[in-house]
C-alpha atoms as a PDB file:
ATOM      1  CA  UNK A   1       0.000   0.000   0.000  1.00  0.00           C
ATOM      2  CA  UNK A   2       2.960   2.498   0.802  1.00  0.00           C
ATOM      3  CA  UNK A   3       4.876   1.693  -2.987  1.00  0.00           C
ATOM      4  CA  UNK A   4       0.810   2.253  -4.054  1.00  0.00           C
ATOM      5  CA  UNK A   5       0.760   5.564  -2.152  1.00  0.00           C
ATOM      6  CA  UNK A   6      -2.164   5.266  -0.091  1.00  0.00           C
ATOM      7  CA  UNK A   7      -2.680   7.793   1.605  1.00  0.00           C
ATOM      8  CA  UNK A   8      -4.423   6.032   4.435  1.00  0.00           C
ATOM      9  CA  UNK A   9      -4.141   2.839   6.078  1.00  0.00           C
ATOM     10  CA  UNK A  10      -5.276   0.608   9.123  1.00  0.00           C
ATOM     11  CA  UNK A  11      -2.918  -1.947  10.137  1.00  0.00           C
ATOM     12  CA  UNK A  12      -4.288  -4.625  12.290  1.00  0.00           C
ATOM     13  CA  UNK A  13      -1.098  -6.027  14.235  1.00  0.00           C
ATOM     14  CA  UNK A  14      -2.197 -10.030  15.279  1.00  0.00           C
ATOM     15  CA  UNK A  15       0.695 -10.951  17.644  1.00  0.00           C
ATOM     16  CA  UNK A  16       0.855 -14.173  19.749  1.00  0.00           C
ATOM     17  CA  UNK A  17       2.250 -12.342  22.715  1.00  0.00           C
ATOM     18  CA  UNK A  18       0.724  -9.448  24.457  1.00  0.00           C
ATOM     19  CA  UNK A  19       2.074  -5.571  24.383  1.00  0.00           C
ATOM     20  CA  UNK A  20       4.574  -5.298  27.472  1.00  0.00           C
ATOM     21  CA  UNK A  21       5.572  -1.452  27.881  1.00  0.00           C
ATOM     22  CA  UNK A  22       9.425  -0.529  29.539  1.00  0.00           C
ATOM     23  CA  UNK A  23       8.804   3.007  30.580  1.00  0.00           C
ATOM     24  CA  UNK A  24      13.269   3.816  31.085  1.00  0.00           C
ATOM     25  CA  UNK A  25      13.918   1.790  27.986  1.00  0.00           C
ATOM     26  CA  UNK A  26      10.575   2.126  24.978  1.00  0.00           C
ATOM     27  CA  UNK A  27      12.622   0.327  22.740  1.00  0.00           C
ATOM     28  CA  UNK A  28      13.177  -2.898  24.548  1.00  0.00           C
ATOM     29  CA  UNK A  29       9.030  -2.817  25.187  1.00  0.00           C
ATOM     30  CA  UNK A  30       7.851  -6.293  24.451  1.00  0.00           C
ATOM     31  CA  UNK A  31       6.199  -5.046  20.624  1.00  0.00           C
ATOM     32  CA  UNK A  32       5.503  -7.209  17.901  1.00  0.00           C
ATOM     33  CA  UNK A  33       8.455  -7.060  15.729  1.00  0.00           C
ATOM     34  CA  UNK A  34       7.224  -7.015  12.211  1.00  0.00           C
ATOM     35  CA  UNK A  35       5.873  -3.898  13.703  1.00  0.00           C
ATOM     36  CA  UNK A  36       9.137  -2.608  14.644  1.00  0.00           C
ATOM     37  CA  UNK A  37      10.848  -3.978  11.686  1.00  0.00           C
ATOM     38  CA  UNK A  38       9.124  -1.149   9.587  1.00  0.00           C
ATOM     39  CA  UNK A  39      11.027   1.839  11.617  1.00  0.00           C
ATOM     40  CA  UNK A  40      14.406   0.556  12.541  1.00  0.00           C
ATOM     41  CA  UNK A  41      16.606  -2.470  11.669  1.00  0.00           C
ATOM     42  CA  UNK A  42      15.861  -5.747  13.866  1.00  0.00           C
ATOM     43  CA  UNK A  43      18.071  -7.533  15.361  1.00  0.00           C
ATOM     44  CA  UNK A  44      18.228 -10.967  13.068  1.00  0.00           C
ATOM     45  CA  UNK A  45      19.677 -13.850  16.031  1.00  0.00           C
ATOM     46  CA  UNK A  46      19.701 -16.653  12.987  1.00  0.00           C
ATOM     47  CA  UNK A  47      21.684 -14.467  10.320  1.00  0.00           C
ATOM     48  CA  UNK A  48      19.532 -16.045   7.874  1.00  0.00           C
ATOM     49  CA  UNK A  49      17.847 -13.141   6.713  1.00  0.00           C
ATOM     50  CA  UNK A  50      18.040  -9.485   6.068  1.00  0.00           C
ATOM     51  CA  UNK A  51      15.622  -7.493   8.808  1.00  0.00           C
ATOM     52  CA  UNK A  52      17.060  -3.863   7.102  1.00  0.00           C
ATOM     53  CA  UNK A  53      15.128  -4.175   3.950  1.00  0.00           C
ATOM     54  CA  UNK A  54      12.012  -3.970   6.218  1.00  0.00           C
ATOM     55  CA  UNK A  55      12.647  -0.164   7.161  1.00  0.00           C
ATOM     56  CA  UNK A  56      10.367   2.491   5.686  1.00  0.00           C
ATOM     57  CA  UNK A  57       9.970   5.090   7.768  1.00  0.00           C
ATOM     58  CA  UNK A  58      11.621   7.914   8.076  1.00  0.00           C
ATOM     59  CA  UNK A  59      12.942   9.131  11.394  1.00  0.00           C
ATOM     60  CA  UNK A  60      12.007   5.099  12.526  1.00  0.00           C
ATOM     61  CA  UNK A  61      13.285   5.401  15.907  1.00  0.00           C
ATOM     62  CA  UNK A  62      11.703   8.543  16.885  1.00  0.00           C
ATOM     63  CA  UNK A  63       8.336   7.361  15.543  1.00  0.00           C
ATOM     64  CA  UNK A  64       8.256   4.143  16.879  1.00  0.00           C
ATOM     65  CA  UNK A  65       9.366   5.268  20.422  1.00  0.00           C
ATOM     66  CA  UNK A  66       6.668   8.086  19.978  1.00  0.00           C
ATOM     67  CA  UNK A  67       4.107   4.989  18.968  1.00  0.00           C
ATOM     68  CA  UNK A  68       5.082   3.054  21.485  1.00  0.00           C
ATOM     69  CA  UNK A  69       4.718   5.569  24.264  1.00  0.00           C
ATOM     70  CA  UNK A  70       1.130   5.930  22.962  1.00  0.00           C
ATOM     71  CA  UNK A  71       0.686   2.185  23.681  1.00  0.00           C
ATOM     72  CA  UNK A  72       1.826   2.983  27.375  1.00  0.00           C
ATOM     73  CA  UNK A  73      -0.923   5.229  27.980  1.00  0.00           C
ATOM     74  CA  UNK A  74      -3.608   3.069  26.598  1.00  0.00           C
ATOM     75  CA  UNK A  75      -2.634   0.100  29.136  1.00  0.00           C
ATOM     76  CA  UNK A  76      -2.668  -0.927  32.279  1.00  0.00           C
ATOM     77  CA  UNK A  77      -0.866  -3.898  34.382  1.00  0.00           C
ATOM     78  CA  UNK A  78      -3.290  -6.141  35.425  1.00  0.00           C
ATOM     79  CA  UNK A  79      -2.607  -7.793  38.779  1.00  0.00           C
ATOM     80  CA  UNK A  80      -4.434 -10.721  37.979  1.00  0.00           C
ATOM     81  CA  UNK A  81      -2.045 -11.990  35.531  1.00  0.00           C
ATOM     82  CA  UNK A  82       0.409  -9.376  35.395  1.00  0.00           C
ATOM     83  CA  UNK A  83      -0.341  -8.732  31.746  1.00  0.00           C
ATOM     84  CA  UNK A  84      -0.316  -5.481  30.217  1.00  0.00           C
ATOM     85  CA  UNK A  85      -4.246  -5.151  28.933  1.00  0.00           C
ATOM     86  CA  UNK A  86      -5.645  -1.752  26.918  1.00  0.00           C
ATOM     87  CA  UNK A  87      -8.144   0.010  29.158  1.00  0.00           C
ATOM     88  CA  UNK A  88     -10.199   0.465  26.034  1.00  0.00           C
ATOM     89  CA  UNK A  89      -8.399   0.038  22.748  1.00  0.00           C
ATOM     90  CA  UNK A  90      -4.970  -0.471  21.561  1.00  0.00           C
ATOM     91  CA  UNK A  91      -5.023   1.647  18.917  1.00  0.00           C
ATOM     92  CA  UNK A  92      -2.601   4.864  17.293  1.00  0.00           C
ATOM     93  CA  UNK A  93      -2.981   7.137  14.168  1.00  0.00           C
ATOM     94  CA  UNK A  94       0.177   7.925  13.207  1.00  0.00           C
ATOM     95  CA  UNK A  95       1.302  10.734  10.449  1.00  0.00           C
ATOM     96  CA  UNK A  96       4.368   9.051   8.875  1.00  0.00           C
ATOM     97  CA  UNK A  97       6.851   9.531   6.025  1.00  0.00           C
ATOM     98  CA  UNK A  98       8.355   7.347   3.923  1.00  0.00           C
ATOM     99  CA  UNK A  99      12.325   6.199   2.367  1.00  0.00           C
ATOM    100  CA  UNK A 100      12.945   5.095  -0.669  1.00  0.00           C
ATOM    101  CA  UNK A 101      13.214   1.260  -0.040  1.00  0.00           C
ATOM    102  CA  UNK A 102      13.781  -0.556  -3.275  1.00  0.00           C
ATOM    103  CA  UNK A 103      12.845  -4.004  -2.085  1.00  0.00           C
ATOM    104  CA  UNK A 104       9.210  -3.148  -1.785  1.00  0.00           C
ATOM    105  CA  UNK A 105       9.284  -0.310  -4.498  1.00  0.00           C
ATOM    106  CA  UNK A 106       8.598   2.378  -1.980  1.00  0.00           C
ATOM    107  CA  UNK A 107       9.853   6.319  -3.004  1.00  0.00           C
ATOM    108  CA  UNK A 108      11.078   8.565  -0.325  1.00  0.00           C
ATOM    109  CA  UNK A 109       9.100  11.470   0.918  1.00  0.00           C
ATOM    110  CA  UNK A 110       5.649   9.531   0.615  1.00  0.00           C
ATOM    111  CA  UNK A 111       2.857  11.583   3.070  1.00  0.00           C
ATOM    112  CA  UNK A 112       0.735   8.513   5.248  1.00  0.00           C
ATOM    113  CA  UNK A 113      -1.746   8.609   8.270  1.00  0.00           C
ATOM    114  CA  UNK A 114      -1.764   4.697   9.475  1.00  0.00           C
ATOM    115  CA  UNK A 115      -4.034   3.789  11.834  1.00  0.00           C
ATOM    116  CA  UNK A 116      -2.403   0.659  14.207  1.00  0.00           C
ATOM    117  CA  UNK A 117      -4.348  -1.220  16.126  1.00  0.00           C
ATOM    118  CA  UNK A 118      -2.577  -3.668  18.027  1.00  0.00           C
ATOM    119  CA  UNK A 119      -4.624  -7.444  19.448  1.00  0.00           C
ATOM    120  CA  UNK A 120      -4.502  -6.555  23.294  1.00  0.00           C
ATOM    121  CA  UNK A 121      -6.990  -7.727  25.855  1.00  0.00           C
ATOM    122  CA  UNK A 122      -9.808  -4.906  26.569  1.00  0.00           C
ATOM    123  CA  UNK A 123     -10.854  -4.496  30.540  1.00  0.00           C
ATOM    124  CA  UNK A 124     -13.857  -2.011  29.147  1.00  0.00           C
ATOM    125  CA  UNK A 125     -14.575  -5.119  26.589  1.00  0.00           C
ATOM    126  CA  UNK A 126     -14.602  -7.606  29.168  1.00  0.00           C
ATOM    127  CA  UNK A 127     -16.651  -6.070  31.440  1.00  0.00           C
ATOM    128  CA  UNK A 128     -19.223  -5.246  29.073  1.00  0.00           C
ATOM    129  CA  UNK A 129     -18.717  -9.365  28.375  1.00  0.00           C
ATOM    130  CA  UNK A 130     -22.560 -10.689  29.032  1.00  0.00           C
ATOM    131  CA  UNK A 131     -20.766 -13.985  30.885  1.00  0.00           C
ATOM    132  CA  UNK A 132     -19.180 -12.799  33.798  1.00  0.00           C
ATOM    133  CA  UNK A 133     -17.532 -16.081  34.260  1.00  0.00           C
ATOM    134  CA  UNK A 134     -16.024 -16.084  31.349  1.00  0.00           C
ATOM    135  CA  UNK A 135     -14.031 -12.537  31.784  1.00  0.00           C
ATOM    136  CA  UNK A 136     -12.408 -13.941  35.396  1.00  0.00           C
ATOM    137  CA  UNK A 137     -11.576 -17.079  33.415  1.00  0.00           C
ATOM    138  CA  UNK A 138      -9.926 -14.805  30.716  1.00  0.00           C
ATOM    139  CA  UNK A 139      -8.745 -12.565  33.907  1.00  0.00           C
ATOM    140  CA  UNK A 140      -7.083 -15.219  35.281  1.00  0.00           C
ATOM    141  CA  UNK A 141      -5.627 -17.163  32.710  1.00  0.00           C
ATOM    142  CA  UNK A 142      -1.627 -16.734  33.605  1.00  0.00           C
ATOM    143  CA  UNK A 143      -2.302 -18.340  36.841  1.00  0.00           C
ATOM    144  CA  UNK A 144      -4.558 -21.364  35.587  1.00  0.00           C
ATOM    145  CA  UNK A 145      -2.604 -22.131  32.509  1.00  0.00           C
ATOM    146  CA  UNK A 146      -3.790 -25.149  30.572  1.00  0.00           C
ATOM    147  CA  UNK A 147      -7.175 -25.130  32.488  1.00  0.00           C
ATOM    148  CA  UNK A 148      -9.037 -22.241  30.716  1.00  0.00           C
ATOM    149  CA  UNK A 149     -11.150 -24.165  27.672  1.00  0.00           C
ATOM    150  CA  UNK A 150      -8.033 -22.778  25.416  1.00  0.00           C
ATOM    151  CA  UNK A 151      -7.975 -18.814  26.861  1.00  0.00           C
ATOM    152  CA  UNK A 152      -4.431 -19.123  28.498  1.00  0.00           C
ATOM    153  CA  UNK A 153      -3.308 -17.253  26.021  1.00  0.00           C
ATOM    154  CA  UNK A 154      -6.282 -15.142  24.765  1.00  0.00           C
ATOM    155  CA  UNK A 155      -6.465 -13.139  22.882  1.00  0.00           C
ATOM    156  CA  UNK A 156      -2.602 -13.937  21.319  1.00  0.00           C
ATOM    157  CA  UNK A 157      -2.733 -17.197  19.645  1.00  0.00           C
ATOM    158  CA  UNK A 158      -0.356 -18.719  17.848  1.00  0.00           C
ATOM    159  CA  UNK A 159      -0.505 -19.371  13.827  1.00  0.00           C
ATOM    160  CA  UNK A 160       1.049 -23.166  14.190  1.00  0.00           C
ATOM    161  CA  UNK A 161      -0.264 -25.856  16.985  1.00  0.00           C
ATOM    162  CA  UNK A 162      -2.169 -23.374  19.047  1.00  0.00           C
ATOM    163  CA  UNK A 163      -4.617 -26.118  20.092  1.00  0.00           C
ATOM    164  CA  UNK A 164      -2.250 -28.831  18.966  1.00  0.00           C
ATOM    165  CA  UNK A 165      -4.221 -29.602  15.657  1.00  0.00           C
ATOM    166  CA  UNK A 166      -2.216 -27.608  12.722  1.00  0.00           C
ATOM    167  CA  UNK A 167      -2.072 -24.140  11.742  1.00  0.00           C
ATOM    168  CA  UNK A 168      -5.069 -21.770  12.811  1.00  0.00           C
ATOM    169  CA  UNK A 169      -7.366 -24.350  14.172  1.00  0.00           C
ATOM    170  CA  UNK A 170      -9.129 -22.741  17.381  1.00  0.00           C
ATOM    171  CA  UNK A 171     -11.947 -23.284  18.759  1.00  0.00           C
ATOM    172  CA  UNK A 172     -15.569 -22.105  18.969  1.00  0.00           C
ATOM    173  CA  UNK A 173     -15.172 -19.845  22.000  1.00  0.00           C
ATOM    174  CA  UNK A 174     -11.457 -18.961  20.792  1.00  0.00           C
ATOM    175  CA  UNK A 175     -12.924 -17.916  17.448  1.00  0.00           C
ATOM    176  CA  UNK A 176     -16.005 -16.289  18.501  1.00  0.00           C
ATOM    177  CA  UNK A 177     -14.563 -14.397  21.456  1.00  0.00           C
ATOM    178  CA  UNK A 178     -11.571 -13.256  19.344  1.00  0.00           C
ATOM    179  CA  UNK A 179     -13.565 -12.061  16.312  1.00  0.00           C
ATOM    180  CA  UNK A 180     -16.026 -10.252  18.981  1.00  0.00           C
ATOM    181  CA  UNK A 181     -13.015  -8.274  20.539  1.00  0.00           C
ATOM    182  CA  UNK A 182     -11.037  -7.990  17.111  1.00  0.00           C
ATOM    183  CA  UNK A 183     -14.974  -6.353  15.841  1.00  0.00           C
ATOM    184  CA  UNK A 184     -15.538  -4.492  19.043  1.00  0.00           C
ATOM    185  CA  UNK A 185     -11.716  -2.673  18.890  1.00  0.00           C
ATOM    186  CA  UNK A 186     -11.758  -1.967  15.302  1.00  0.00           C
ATOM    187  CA  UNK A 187     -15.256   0.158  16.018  1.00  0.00           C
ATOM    188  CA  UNK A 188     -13.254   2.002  18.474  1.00  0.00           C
ATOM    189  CA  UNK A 189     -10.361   2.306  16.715  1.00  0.00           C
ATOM    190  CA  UNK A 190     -11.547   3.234  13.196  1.00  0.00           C
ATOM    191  CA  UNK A 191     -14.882   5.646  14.428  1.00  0.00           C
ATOM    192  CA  UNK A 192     -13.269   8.589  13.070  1.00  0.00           C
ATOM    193  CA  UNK A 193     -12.079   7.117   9.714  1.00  0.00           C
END
């Protein structure tokens, strides 16, 4: 979409592990890292592949601190299962610019609002959940792992052998509570679009 020129776009960052803010240091915060991998090189611990084509941002490490500090404000530790969870929405528009990166045909100088919203656990979302069972069980998965009908790790699954079975095979309550969240963010997240 950037080597297209878009002028717009929402990025919808799945991640199997949950957004974990360091306040001295933003850029060792636990953030997805195709995320990162857009504003500043990565570091690449199998040297089997080059993380530096990636980069297409310009003044990456300034923007994604600023994005990332955005993230801090949006969540909150929960004591429960000392996860980071939004209070509302994970979500930041962004005003970026782009460099030339020839490996995705991108020119420098490109003008782009992106709209990120990152898969985070919601407490307003929960507690508007209709089961109130079922938000303590997602509450208090990191202390009951492997006893939570497959929520231990909601709402960050994995894309291989999540439930053991292949690649994305979850289950009725994983899917359905997932695509309710992943629905009820984006409506949050995109209202002003």
């Amino acid at each position: 979409m950037l080597a297209r020129k878009m002028s717009k776009i929402v990025v919808f960052i799945n991640t199997k592990k949950p957004f974990s803010p360091n306040k001295k240091k933003p850029l060792d915060s636990g953030v997805n890292k195709s995320l990162k991998a857009l504003f500043i090189p990565i570091d690449n611990f199998w040297k089997k592949e080059d993380f530096s084509t990636n980069v297409v941002f310009e003044n990456g490490k300034e923007e994604l601190i600023n994005l990332i500090e955005h993230f801090r404000t949006l969540v909150k530790e929960e004591t429960s299962s000392e996860e980071y969870i939004a209070k509302t929405a994970l979500f930041a528009k962004t005003n970026l610019v782009t460099i030339e990166n020839k490996h995705y045909g991108i020119e420098a100088g490109h003008e782009v609002e992106i709209t990120w919203v990152y898969n985070c656990r919601s407490s307003a979302w929960e507690r508007k959940l209709k089961d109130k069972d079922l938000a303590k069980l997602i509450a208090k998965k990191k202390r009951l792992i492997g006893n939570q009908k497959g929520l231990e790790d909601f709402p960050h699954y994995g894309t291989f052998f999540e439930n053991i079975r292949g690649v994305v095979e979850l289950s009725k309550v994983q899917t359905n509570l997932l695509t309710n969240l992943s629905y009820w963010v984006a409506k949050k997240a995109l209202k002003d679009i």
